[in-house]
PDB file of N, CA and C in Angstrom:
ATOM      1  N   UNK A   1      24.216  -0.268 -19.969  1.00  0.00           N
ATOM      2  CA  UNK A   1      23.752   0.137 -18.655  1.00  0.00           C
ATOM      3  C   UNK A   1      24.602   1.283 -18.127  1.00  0.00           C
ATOM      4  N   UNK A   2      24.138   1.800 -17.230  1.00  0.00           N
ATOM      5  CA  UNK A   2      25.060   3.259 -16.791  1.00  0.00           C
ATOM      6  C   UNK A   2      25.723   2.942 -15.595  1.00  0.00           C
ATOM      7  N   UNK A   3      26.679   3.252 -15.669  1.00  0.00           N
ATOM      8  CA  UNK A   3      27.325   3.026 -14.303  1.00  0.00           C
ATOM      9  C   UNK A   3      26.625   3.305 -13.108  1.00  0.00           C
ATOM     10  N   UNK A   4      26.991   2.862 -12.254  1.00  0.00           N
ATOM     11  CA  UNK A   4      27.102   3.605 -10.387  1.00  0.00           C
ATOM     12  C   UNK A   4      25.707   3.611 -10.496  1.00  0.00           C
ATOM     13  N   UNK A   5      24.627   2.865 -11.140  1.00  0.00           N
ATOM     14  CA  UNK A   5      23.281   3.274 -10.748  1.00  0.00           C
ATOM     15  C   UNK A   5      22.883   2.359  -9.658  1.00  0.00           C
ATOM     16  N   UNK A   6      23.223   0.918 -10.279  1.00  0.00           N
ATOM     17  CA  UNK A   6      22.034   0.000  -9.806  1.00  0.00           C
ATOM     18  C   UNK A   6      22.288  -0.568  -8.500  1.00  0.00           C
ATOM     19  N   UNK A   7      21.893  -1.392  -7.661  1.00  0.00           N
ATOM     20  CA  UNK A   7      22.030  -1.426  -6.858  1.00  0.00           C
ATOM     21  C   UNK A   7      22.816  -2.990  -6.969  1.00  0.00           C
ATOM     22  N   UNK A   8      23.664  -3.500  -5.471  1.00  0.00           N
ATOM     23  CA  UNK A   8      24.290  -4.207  -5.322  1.00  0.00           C
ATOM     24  C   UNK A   8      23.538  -5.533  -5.526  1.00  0.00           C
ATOM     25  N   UNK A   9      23.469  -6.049  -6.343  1.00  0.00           N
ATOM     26  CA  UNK A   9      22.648  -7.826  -6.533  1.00  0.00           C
ATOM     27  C   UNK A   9      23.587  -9.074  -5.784  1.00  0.00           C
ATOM     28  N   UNK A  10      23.459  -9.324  -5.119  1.00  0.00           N
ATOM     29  CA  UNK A  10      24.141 -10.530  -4.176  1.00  0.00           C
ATOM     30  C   UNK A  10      23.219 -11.781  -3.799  1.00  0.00           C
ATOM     31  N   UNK A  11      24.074 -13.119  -3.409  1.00  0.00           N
ATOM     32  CA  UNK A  11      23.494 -13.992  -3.018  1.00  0.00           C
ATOM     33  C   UNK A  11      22.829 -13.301  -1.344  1.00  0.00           C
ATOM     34  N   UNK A  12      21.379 -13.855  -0.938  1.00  0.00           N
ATOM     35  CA  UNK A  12      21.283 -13.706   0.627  1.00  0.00           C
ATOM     36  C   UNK A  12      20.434 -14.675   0.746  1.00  0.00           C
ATOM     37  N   UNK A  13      20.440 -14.845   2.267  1.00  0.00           N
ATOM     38  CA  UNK A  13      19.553 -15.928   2.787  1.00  0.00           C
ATOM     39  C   UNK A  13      18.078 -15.131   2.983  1.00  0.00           C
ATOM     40  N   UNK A  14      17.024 -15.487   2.744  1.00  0.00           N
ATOM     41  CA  UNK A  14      15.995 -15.532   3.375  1.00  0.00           C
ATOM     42  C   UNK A  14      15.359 -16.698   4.602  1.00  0.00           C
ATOM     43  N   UNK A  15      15.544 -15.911   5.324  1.00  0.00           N
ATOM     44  CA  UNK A  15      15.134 -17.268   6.914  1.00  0.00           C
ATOM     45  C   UNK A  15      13.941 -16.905   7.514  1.00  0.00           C
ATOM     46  N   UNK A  16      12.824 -18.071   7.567  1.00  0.00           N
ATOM     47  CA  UNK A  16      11.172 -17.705   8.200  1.00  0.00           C
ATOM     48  C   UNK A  16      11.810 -18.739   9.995  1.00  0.00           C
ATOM     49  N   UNK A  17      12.648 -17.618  10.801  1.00  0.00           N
ATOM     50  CA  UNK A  17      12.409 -17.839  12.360  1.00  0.00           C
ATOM     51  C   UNK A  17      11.269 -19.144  12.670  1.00  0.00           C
ATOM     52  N   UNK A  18      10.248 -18.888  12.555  1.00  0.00           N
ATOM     53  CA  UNK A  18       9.160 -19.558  13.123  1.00  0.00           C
ATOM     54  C   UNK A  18       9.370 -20.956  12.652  1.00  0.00           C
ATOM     55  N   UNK A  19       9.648 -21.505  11.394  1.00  0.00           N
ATOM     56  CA  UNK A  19       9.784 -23.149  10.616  1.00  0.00           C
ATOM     57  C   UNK A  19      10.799 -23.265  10.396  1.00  0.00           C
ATOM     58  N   UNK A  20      11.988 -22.281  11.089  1.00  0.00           N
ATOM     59  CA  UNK A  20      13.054 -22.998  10.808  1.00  0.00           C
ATOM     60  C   UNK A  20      13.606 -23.336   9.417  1.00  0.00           C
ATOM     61  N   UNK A  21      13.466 -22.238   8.618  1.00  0.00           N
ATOM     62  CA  UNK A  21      13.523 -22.692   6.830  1.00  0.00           C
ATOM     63  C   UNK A  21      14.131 -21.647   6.143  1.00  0.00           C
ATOM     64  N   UNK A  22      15.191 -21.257   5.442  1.00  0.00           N
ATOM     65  CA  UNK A  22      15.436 -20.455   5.208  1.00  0.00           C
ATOM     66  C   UNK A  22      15.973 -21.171   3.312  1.00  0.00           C
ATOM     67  N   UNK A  23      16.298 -19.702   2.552  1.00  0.00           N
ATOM     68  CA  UNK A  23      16.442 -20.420   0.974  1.00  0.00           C
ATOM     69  C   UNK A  23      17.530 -19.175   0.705  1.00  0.00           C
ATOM     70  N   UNK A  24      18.520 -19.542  -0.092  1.00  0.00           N
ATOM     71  CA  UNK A  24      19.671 -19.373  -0.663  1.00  0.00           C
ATOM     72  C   UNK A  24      19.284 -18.267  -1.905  1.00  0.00           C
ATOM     73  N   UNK A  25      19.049 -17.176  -2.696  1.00  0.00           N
ATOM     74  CA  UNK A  25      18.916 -16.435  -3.591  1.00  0.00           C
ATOM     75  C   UNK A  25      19.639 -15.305  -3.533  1.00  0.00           C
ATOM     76  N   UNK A  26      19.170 -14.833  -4.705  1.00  0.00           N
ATOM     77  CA  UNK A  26      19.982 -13.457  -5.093  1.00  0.00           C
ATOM     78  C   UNK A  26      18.989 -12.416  -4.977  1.00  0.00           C
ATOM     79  N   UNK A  27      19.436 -11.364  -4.063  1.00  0.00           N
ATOM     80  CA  UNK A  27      18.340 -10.164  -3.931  1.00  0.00           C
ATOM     81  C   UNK A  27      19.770  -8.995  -4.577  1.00  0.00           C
ATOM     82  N   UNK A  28      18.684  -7.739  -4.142  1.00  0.00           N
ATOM     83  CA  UNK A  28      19.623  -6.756  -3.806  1.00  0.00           C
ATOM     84  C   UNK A  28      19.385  -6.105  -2.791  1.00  0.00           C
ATOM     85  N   UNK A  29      18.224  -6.767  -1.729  1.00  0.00           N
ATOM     86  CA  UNK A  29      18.107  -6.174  -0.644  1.00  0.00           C
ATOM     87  C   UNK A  29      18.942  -5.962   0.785  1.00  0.00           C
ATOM     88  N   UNK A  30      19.249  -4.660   0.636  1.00  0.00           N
ATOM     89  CA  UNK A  30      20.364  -4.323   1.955  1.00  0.00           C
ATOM     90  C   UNK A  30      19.599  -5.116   3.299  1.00  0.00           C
ATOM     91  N   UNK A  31      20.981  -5.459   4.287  1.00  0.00           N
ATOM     92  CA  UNK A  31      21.362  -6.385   5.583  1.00  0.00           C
ATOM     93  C   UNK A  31      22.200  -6.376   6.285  1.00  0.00           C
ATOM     94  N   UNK A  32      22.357  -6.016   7.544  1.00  0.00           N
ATOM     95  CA  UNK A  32      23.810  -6.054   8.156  1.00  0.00           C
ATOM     96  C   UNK A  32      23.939  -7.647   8.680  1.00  0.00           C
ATOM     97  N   UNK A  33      22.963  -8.229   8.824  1.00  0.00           N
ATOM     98  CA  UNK A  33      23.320  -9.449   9.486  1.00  0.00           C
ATOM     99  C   UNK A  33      24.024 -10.609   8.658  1.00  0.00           C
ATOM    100  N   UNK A  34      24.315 -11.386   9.288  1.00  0.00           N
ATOM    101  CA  UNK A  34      25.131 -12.840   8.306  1.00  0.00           C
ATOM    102  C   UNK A  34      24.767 -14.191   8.679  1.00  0.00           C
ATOM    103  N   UNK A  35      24.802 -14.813   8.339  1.00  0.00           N
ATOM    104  CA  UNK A  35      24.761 -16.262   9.143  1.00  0.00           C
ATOM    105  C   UNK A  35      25.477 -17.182   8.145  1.00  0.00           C
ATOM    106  N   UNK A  36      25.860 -18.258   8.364  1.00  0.00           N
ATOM    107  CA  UNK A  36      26.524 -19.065   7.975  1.00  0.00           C
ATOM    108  C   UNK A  36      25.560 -20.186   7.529  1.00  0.00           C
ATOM    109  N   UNK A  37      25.983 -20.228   6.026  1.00  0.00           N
ATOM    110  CA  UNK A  37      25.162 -21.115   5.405  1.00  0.00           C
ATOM    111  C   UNK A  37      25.613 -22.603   5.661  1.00  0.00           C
ATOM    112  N   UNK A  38      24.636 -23.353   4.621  1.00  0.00           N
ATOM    113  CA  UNK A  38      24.941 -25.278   4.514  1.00  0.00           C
ATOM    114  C   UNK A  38      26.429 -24.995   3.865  1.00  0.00           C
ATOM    115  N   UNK A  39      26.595 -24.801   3.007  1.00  0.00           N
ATOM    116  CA  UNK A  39      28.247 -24.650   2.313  1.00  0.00           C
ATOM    117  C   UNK A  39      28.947 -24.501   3.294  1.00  0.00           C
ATOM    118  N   UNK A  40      29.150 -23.347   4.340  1.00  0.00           N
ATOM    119  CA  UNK A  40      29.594 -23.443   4.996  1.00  0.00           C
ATOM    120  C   UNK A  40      29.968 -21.811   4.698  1.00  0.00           C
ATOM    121  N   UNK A  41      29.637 -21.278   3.721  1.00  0.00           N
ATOM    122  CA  UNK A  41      30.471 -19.618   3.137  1.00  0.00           C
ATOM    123  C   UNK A  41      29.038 -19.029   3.692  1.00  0.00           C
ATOM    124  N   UNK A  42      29.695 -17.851   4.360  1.00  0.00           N
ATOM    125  CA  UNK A  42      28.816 -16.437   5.154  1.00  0.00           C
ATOM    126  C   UNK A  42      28.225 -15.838   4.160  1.00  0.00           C
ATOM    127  N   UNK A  43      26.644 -15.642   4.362  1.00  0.00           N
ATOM    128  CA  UNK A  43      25.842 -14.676   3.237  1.00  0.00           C
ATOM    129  C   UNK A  43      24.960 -13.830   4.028  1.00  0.00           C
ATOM    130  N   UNK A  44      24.754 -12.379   4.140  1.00  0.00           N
ATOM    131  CA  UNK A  44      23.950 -11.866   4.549  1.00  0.00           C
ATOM    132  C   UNK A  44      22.713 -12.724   4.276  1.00  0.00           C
ATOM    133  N   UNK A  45      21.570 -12.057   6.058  1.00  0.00           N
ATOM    134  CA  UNK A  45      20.577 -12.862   5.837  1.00  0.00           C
ATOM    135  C   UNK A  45      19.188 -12.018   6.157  1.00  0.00           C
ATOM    136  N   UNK A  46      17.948 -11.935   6.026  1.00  0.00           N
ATOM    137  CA  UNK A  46      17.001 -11.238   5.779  1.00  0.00           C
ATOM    138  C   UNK A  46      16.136 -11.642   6.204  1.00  0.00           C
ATOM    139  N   UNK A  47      15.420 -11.888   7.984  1.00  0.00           N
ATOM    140  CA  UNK A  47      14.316 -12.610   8.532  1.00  0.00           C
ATOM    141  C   UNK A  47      13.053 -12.354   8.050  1.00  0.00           C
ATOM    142  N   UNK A  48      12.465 -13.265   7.646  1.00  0.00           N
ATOM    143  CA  UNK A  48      10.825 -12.763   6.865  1.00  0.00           C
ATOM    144  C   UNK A  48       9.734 -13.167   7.667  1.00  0.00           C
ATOM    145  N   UNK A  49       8.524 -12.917   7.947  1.00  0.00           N
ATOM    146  CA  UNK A  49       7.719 -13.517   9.193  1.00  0.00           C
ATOM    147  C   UNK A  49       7.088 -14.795   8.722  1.00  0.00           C
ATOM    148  N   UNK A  50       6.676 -14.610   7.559  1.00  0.00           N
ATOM    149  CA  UNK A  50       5.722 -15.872   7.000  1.00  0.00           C
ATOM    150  C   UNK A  50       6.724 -16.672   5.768  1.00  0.00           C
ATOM    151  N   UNK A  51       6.455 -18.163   5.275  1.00  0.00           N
ATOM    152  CA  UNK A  51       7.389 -18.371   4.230  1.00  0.00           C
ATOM    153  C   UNK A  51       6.648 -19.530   3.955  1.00  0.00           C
ATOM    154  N   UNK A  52       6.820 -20.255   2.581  1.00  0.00           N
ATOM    155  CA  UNK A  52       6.116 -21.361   2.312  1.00  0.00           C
ATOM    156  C   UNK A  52       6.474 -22.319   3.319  1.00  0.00           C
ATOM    157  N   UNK A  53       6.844 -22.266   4.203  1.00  0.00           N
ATOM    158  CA  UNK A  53       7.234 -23.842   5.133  1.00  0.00           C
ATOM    159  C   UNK A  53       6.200 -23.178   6.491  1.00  0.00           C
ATOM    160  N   UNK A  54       5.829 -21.670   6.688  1.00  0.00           N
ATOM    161  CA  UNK A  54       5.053 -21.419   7.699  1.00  0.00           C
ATOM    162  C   UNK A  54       3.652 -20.986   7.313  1.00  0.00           C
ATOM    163  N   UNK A  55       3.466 -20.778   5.900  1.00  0.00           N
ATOM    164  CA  UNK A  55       2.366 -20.098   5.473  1.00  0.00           C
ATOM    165  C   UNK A  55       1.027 -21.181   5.624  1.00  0.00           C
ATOM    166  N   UNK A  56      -0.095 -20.936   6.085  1.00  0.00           N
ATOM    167  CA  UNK A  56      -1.373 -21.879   6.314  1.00  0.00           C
ATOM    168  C   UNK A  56      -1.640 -22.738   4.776  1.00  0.00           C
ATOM    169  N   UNK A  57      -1.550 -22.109   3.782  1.00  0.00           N
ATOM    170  CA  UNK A  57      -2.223 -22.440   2.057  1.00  0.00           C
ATOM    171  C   UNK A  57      -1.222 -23.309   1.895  1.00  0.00           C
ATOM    172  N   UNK A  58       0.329 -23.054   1.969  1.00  0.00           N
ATOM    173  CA  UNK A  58       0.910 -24.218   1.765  1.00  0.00           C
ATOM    174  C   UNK A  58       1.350 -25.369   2.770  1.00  0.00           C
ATOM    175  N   UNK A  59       1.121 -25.260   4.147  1.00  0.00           N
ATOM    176  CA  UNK A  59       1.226 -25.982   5.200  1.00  0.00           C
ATOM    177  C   UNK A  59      -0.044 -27.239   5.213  1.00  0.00           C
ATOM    178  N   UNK A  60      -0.962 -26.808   4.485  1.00  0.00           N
ATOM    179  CA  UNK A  60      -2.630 -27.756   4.421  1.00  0.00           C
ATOM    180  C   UNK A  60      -3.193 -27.220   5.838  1.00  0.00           C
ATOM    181  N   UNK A  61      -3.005 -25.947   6.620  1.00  0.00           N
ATOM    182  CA  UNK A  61      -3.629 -25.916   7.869  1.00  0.00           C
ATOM    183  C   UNK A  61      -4.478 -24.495   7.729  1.00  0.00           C
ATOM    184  N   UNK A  62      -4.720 -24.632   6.494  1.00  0.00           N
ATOM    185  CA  UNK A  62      -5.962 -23.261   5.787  1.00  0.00           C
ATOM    186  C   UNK A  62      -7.084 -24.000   6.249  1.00  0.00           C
ATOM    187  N   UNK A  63      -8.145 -22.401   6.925  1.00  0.00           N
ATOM    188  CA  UNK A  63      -9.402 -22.943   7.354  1.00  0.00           C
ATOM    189  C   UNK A  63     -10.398 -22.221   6.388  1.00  0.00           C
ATOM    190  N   UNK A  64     -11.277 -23.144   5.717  1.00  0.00           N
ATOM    191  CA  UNK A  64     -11.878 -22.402   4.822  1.00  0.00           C
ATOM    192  C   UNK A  64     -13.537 -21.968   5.571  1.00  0.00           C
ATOM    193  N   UNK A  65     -13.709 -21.016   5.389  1.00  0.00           N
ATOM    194  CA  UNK A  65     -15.150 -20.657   5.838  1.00  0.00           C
ATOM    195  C   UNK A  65     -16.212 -20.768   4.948  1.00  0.00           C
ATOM    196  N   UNK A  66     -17.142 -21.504   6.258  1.00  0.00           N
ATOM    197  CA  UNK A  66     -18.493 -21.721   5.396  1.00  0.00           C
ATOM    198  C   UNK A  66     -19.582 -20.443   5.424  1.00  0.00           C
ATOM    199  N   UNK A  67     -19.252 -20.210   4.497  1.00  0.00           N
ATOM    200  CA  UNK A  67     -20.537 -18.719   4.047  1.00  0.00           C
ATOM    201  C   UNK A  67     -22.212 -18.932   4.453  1.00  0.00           C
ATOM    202  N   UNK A  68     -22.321 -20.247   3.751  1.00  0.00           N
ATOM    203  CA  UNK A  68     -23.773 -20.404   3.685  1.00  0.00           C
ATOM    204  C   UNK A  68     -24.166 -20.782   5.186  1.00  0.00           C
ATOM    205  N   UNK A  69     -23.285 -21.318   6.008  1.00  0.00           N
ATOM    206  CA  UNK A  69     -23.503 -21.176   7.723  1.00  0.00           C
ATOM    207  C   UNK A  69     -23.359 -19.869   8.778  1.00  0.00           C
ATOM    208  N   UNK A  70     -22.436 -19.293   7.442  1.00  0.00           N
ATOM    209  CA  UNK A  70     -22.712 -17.710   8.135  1.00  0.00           C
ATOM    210  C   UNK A  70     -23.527 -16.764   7.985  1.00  0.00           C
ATOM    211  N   UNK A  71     -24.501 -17.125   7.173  1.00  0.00           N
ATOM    212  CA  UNK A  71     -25.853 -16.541   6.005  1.00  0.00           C
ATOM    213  C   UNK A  71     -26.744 -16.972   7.164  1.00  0.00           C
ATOM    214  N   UNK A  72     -26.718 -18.367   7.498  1.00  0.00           N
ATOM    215  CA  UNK A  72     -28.128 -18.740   8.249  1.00  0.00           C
ATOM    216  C   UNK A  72     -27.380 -18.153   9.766  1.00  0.00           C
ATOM    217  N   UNK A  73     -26.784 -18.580   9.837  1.00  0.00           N
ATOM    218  CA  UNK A  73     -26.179 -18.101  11.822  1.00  0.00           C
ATOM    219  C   UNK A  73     -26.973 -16.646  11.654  1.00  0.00           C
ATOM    220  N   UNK A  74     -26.789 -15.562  10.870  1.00  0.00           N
ATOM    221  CA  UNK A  74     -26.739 -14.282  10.858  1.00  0.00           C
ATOM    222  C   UNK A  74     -28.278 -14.145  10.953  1.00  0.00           C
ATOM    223  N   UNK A  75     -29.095 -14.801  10.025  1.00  0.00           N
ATOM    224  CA  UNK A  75     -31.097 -14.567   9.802  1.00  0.00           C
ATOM    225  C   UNK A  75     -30.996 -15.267  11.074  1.00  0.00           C
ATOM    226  N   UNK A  76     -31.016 -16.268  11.422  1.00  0.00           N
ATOM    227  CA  UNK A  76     -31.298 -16.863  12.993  1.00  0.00           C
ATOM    228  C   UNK A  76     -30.984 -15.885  13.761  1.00  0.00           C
ATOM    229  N   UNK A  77     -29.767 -14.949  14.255  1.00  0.00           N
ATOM    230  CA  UNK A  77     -29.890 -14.352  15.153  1.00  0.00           C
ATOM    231  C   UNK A  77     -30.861 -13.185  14.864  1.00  0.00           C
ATOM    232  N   UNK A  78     -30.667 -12.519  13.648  1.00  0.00           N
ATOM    233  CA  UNK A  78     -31.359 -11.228  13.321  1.00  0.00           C
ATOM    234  C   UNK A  78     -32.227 -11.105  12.432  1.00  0.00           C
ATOM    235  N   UNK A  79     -32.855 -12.576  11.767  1.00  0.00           N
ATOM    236  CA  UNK A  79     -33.356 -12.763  10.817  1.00  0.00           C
ATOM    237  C   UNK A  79     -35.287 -11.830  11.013  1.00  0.00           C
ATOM    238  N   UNK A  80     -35.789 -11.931  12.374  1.00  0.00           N
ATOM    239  CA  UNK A  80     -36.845 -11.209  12.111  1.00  0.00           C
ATOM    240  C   UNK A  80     -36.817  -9.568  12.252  1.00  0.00           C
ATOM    241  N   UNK A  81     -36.293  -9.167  13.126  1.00  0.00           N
ATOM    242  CA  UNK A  81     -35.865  -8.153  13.978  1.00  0.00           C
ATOM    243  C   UNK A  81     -34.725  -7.195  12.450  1.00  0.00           C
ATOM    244  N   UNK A  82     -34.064  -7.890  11.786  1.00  0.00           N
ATOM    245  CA  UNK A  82     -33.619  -7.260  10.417  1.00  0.00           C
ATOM    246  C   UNK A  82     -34.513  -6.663   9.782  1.00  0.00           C
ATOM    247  N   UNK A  83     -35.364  -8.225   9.324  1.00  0.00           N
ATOM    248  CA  UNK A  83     -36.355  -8.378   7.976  1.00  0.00           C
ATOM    249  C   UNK A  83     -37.402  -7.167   8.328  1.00  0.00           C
ATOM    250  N   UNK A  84     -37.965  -6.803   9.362  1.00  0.00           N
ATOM    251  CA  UNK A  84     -38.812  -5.808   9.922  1.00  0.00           C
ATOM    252  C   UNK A  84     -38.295  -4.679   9.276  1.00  0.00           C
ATOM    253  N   UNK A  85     -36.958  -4.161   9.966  1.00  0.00           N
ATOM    254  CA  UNK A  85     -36.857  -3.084  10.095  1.00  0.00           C
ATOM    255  C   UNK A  85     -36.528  -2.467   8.256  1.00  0.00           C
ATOM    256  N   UNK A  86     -36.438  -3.581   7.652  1.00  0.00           N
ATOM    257  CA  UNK A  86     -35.957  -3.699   6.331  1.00  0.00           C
ATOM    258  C   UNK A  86     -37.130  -2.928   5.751  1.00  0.00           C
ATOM    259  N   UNK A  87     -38.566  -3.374   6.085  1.00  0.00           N
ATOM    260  CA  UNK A  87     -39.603  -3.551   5.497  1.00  0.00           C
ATOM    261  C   UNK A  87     -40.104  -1.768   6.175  1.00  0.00           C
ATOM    262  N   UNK A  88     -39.921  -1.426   7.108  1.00  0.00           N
ATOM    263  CA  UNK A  88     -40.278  -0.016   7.305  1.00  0.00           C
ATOM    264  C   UNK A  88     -39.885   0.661   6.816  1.00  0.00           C
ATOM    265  N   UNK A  89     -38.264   0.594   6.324  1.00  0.00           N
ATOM    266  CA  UNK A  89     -38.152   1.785   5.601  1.00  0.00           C
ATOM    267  C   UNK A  89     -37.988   1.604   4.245  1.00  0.00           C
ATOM    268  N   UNK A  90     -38.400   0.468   3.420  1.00  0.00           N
ATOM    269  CA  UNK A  90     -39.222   0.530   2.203  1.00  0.00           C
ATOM    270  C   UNK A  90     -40.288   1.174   2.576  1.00  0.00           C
ATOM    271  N   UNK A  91     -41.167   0.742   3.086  1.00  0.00           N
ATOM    272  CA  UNK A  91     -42.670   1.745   3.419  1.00  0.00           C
ATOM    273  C   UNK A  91     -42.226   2.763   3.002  1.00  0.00           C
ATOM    274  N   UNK A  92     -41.699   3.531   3.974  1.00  0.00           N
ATOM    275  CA  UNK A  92     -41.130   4.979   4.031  1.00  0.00           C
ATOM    276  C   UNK A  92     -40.820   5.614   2.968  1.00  0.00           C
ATOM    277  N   UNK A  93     -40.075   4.978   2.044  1.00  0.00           N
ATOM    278  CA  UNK A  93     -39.309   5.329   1.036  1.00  0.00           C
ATOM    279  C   UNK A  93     -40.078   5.500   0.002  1.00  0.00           C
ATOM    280  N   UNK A  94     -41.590   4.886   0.358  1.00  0.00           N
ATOM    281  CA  UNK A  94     -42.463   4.355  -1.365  1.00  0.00           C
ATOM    282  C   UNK A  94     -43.611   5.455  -1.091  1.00  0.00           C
ATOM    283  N   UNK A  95     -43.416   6.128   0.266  1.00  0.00           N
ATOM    284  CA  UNK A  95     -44.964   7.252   0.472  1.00  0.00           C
ATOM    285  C   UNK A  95     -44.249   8.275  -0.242  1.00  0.00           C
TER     286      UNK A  95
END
């Protein structure tokens, strides 16, 4: 490897604010801040917005959408008033 290239690889905290959860790894991503870990030894730390303890997919509080209720909601509201205007400019298109 070449000297003086790479960048500094260190332990840091990653902490998700919102759940209160933060995890112990090795980045090399620059930080001025610190906080004081479970050990009790200071590691720069790196606030992230979302994290598996806040994310919806792994929390079970994912809302899945129903398509085929959004298919009919959509022809119910616009289903004739669409289908019409659909059909004129085929006409149009076939003279």
């Amino acid at each position: 490897m070449k000297p003086d290239i790479h960048p500094e690889y260190r332990e840091v905290v990653f902490k998700d604010k919102q759940a209160n959860f933060g995890i112990l790894t090795r980045s090399t991503i620059k930080t001025n801040e610190t906080i004081t870990w479970e050990d009790g030894n200071e590691y720069p730390v790196y606030y992230v917005d979302i994290s598996s303890a806040s994310h919806p997919f792994y929390t079970g509080k994912q809302q899945f959408v129903d398509t085929m209720g959004r298919v009919e909601k959509f022809r119910k509201k616009f289903g004739g008033e669409y289908q019409s205007t659909q059909k004129k400019t085929k006409a149009k298109k076939t003279k």
